[in-house]
N, C-alpha and C. Protein backbone atom coordinates (compact mmCIF):
# COMPACT_ATOMS: atom_id res chain seq x y z
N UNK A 1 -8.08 -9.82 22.97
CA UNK A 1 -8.14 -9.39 21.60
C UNK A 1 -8.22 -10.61 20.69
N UNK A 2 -9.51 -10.43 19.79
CA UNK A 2 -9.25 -11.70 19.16
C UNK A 2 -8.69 -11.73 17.85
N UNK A 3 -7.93 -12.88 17.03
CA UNK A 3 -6.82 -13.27 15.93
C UNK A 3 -7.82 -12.86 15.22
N UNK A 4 -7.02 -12.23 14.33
CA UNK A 4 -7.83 -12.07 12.70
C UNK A 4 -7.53 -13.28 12.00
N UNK A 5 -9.06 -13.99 11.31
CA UNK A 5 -8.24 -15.05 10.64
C UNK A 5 -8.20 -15.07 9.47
N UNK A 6 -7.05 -16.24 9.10
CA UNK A 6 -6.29 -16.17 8.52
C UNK A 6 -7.00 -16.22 7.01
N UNK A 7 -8.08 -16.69 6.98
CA UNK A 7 -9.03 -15.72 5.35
C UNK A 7 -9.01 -14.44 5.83
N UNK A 8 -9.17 -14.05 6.60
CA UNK A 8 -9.44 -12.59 6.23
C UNK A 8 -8.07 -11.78 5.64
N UNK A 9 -6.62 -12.19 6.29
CA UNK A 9 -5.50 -11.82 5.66
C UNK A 9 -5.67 -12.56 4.41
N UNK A 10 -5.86 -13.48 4.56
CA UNK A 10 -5.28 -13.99 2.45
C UNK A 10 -6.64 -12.74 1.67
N UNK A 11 -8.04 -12.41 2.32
CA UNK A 11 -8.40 -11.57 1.50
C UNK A 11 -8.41 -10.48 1.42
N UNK A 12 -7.58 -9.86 2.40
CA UNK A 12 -6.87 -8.63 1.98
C UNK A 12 -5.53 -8.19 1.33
N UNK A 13 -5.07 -9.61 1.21
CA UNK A 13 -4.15 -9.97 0.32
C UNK A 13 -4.46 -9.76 -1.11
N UNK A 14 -5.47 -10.46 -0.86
CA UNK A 14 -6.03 -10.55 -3.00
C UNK A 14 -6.65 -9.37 -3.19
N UNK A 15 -7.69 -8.76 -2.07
CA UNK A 15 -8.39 -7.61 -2.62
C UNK A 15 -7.91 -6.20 -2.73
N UNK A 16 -6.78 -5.62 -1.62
CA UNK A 16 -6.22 -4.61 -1.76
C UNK A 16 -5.58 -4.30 -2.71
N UNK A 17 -5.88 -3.61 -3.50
CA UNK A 17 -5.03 -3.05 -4.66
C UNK A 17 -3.89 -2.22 -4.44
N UNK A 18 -2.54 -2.79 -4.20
CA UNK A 18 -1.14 -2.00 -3.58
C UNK A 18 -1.00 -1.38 -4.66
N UNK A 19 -1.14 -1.12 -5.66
CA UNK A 19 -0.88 -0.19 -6.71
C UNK A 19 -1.54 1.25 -6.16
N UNK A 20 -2.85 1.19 -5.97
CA UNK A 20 -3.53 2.26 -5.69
C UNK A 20 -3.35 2.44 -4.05
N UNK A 21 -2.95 1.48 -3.38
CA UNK A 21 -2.57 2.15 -2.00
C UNK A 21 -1.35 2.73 -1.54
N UNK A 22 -0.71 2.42 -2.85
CA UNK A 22 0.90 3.10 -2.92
C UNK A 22 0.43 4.54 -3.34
N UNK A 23 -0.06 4.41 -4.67
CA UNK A 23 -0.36 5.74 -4.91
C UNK A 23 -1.24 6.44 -3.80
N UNK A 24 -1.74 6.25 -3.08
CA UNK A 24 -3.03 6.74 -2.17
C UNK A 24 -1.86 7.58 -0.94
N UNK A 25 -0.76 6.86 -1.07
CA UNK A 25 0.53 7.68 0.15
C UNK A 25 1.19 8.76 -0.66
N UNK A 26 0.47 8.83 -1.97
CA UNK A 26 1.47 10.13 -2.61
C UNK A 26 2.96 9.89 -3.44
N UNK A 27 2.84 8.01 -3.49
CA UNK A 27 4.18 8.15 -4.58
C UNK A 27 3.21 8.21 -6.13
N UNK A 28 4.36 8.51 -6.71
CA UNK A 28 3.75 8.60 -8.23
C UNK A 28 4.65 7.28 -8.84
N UNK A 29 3.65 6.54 -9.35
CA UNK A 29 3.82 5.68 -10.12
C UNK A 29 4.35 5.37 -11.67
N UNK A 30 5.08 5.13 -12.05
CA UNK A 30 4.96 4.94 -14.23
C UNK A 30 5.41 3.87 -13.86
N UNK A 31 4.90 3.30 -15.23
CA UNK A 31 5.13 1.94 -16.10
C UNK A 31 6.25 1.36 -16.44
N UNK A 32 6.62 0.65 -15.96
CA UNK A 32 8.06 -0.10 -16.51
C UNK A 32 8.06 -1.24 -17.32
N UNK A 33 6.72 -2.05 -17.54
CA UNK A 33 6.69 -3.02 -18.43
C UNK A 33 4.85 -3.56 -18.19
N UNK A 34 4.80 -4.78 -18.85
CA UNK A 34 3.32 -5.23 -18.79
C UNK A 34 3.02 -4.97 -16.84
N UNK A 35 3.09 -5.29 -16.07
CA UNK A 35 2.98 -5.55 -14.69
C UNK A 35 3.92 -4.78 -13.56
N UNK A 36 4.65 -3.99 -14.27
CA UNK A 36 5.53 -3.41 -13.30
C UNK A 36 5.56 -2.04 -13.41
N UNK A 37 5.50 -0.94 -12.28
CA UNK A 37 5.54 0.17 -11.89
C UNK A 37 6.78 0.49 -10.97
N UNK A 38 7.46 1.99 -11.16
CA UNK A 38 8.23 2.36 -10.66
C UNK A 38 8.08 3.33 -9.77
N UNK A 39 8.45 3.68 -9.12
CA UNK A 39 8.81 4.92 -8.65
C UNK A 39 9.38 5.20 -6.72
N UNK A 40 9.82 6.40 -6.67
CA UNK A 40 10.47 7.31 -5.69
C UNK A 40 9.96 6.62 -4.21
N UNK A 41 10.88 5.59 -3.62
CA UNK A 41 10.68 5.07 -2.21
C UNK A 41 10.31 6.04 -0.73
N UNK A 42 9.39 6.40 -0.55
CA UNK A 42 9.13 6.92 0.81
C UNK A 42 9.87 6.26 2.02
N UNK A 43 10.41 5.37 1.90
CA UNK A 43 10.93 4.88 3.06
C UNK A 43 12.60 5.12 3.44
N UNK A 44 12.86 5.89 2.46
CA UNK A 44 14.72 6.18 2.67
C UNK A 44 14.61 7.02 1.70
N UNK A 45 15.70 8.25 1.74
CA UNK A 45 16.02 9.23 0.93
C UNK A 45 16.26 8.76 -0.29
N UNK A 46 15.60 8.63 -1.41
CA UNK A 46 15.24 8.06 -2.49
C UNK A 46 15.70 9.37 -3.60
N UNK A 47 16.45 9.67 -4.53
CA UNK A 47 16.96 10.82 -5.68
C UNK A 47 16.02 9.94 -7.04
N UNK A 48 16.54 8.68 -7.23
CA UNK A 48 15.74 8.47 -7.98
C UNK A 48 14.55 6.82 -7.82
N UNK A 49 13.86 6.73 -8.75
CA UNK A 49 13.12 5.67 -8.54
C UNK A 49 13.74 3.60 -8.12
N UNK A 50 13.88 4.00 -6.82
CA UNK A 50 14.14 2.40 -7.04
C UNK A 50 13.24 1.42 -6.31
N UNK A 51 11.64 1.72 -6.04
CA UNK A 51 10.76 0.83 -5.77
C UNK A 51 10.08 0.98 -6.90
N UNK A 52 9.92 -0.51 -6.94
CA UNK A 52 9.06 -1.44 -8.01
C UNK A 52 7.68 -2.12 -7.77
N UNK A 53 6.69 -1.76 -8.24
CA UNK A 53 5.69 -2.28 -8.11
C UNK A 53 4.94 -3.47 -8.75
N UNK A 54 4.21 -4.91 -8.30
CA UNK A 54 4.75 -5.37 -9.37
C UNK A 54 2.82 -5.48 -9.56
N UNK A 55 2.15 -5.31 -10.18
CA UNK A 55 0.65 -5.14 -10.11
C UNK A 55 0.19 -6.41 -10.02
N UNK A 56 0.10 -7.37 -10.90
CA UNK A 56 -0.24 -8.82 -11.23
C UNK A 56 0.09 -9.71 -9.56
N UNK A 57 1.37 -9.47 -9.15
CA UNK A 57 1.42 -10.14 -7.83
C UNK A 57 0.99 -9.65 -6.62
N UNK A 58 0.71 -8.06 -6.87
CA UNK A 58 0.09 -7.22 -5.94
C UNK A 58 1.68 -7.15 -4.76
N UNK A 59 2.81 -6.93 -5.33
CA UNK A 59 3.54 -7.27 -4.26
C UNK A 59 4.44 -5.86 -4.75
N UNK A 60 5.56 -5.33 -3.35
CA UNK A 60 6.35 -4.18 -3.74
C UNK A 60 7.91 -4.67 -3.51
N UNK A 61 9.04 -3.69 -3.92
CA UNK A 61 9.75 -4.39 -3.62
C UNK A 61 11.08 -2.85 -3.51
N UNK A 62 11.79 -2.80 -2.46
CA UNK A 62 12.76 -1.01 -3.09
C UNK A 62 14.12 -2.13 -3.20
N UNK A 63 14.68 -1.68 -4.02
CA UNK A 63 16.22 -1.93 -4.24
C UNK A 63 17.13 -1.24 -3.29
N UNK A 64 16.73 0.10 -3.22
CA UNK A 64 17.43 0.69 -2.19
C UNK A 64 17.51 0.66 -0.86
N UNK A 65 16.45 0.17 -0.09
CA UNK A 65 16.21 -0.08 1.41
C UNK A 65 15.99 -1.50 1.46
N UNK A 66 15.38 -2.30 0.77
CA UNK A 66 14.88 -3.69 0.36
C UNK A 66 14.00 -3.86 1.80
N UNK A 67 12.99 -2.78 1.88
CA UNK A 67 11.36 -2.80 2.23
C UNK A 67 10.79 -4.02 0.90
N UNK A 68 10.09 -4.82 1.49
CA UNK A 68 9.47 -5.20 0.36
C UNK A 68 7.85 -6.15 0.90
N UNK A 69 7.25 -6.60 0.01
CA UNK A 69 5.62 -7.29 0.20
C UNK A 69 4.36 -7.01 0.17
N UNK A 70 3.61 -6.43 0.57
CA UNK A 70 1.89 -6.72 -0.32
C UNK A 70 1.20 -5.18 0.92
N UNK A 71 0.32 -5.29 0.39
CA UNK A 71 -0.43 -4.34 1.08
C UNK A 71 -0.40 -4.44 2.58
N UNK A 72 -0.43 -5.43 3.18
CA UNK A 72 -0.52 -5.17 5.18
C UNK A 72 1.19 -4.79 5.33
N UNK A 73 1.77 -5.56 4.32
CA UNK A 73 3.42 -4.70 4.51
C UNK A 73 3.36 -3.36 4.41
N UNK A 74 3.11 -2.74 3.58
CA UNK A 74 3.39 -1.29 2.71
C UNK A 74 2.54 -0.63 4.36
N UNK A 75 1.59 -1.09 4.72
CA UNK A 75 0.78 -0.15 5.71
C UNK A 75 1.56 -0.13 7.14
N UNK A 76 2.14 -1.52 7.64
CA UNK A 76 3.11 -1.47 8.52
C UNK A 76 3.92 -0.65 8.42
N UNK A 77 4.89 -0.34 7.12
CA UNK A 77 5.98 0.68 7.11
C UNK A 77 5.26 1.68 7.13
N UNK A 78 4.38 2.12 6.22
CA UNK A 78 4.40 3.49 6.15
C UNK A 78 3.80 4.36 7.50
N UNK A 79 2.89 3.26 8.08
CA UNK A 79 1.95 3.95 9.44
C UNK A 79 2.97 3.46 10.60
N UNK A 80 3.69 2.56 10.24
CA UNK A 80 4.83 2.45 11.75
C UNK A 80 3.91 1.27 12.59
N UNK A 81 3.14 0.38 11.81
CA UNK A 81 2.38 -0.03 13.13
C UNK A 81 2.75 -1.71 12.97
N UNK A 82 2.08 -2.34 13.59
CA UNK A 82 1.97 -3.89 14.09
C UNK A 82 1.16 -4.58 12.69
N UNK A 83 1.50 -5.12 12.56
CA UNK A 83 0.98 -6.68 11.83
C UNK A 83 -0.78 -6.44 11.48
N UNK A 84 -1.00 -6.56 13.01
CA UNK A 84 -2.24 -6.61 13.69
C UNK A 84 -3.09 -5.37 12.97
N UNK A 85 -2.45 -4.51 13.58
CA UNK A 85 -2.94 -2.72 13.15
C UNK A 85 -3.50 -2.56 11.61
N UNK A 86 -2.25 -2.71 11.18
CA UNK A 86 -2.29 -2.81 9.51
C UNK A 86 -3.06 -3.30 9.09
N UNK A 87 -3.91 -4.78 9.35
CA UNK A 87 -4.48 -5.01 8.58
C UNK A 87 -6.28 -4.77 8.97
N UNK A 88 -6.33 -4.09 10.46
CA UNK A 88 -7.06 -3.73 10.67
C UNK A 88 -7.71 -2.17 10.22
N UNK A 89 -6.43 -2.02 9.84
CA UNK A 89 -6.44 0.02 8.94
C UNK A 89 -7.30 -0.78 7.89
N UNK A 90 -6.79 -1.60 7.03
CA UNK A 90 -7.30 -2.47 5.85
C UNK A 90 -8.58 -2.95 5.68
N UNK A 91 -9.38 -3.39 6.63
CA UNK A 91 -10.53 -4.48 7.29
C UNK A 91 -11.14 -3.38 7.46
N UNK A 92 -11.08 -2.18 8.17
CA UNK A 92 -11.82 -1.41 9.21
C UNK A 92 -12.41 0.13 8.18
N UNK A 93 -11.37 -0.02 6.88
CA UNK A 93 -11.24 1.54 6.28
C UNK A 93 -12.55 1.04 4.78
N UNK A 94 -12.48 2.03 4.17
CA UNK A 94 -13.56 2.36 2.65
C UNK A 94 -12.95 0.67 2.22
N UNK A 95 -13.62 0.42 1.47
CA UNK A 95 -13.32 -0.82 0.69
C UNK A 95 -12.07 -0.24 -0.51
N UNK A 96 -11.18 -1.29 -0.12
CA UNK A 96 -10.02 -0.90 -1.17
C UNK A 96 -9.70 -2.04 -2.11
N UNK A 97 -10.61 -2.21 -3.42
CA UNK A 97 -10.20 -3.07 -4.36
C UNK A 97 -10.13 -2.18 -5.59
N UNK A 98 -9.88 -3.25 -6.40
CA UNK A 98 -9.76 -3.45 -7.83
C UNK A 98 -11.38 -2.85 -8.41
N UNK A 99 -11.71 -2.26 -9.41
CA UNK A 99 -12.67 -1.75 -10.02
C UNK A 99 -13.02 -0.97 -10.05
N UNK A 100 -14.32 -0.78 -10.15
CA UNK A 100 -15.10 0.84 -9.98
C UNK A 100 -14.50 1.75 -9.11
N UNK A 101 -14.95 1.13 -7.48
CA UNK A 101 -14.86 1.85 -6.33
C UNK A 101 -13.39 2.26 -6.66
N UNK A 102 -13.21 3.39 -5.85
CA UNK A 102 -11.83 4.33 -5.40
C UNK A 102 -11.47 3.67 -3.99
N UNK A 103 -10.04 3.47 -4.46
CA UNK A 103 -9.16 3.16 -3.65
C UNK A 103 -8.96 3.74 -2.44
N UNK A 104 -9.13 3.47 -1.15
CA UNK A 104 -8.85 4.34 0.50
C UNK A 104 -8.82 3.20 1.54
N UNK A 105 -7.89 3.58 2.50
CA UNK A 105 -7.97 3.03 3.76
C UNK A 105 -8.12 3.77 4.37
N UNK A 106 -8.74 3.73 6.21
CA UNK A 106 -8.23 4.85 6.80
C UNK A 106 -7.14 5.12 7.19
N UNK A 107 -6.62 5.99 7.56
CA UNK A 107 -5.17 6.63 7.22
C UNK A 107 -5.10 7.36 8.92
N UNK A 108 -4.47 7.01 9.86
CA UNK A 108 -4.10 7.56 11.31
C UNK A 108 -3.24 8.78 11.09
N UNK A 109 -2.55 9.17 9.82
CA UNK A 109 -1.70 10.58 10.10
C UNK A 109 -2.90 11.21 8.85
N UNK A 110 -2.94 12.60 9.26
CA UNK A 110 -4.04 13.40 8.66
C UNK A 110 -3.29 13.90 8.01
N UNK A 111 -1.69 14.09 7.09
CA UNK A 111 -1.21 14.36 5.65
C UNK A 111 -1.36 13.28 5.04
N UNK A 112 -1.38 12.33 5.90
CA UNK A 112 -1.86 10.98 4.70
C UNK A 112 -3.16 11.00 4.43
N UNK A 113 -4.14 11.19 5.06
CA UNK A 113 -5.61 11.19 5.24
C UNK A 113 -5.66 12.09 4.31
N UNK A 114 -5.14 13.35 4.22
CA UNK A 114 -5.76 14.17 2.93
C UNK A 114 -5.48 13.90 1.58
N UNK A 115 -3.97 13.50 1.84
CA UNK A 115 -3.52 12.56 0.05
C UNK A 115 -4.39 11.51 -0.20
N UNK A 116 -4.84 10.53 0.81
CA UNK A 116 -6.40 9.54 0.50
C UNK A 116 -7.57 10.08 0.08
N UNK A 117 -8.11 11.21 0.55
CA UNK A 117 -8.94 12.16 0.15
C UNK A 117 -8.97 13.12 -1.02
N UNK A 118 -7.97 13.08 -1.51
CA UNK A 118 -7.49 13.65 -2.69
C UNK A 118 -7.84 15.27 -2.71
N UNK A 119 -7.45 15.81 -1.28
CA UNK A 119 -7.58 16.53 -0.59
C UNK A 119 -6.12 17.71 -0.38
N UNK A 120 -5.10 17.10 -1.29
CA UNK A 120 -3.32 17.87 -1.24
C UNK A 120 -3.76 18.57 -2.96
């Protein structure tokens, strides 16, 4: 198996938009200031909002579980997978940046696949 290199992580670093791939798992997002978004952690029984999004650094962060880091993180937790995997969901799926295009990766669980599809 060969290494993904290491441009290709720093540019899925810069190009994935974790704002919209957070939202793309079905949390709902609001505004907490110029660069920062809140809302309801999927990763632990969450009542109210304590993951923070921070847009400008492209980075996440929960207070309550202290999950935290950038798009190949957020895809590790949420899909359960490897390093490797994640950023190949990332590399391998619709183009997921900033602009025009709509935000998608491919998505291995098909309730996630339909919230990407905008399909719930």
């Amino acid at each position: 198996m060969a290494r993904i290199a290491d441009s290709e992580i720093e540019r899925l670093k810069a190009d994935v938009s974790l704002v919209r791939l957070v939202e793309s798992s079905g949390v709902k997002l609001a505004r907490k200031g110029k660069d920062e978004l809140a809302g309801r952690c999927p990763f632990h029984d969450d009542d109210t909002p304590s993951l923070s999004v921070n847009a400008a650094k492209n980075l996440f962060r929960c207070f309550g579980c202290d999950a935290s880091g950038g798009p190949i993180d957020w895809v590790m937790k949420a899909e359960g997978v490897s390093f490797r995997h994640a950023a190949e969901l990332l590399r391998d799926g619709a183009a997921v940046r900033d602009g025009p295009q709509r935000s998608r990766y491919r998505c291995r669980n098909l309730s996630l696949l339909r919230r990407c599809s905008g399909q719930v």
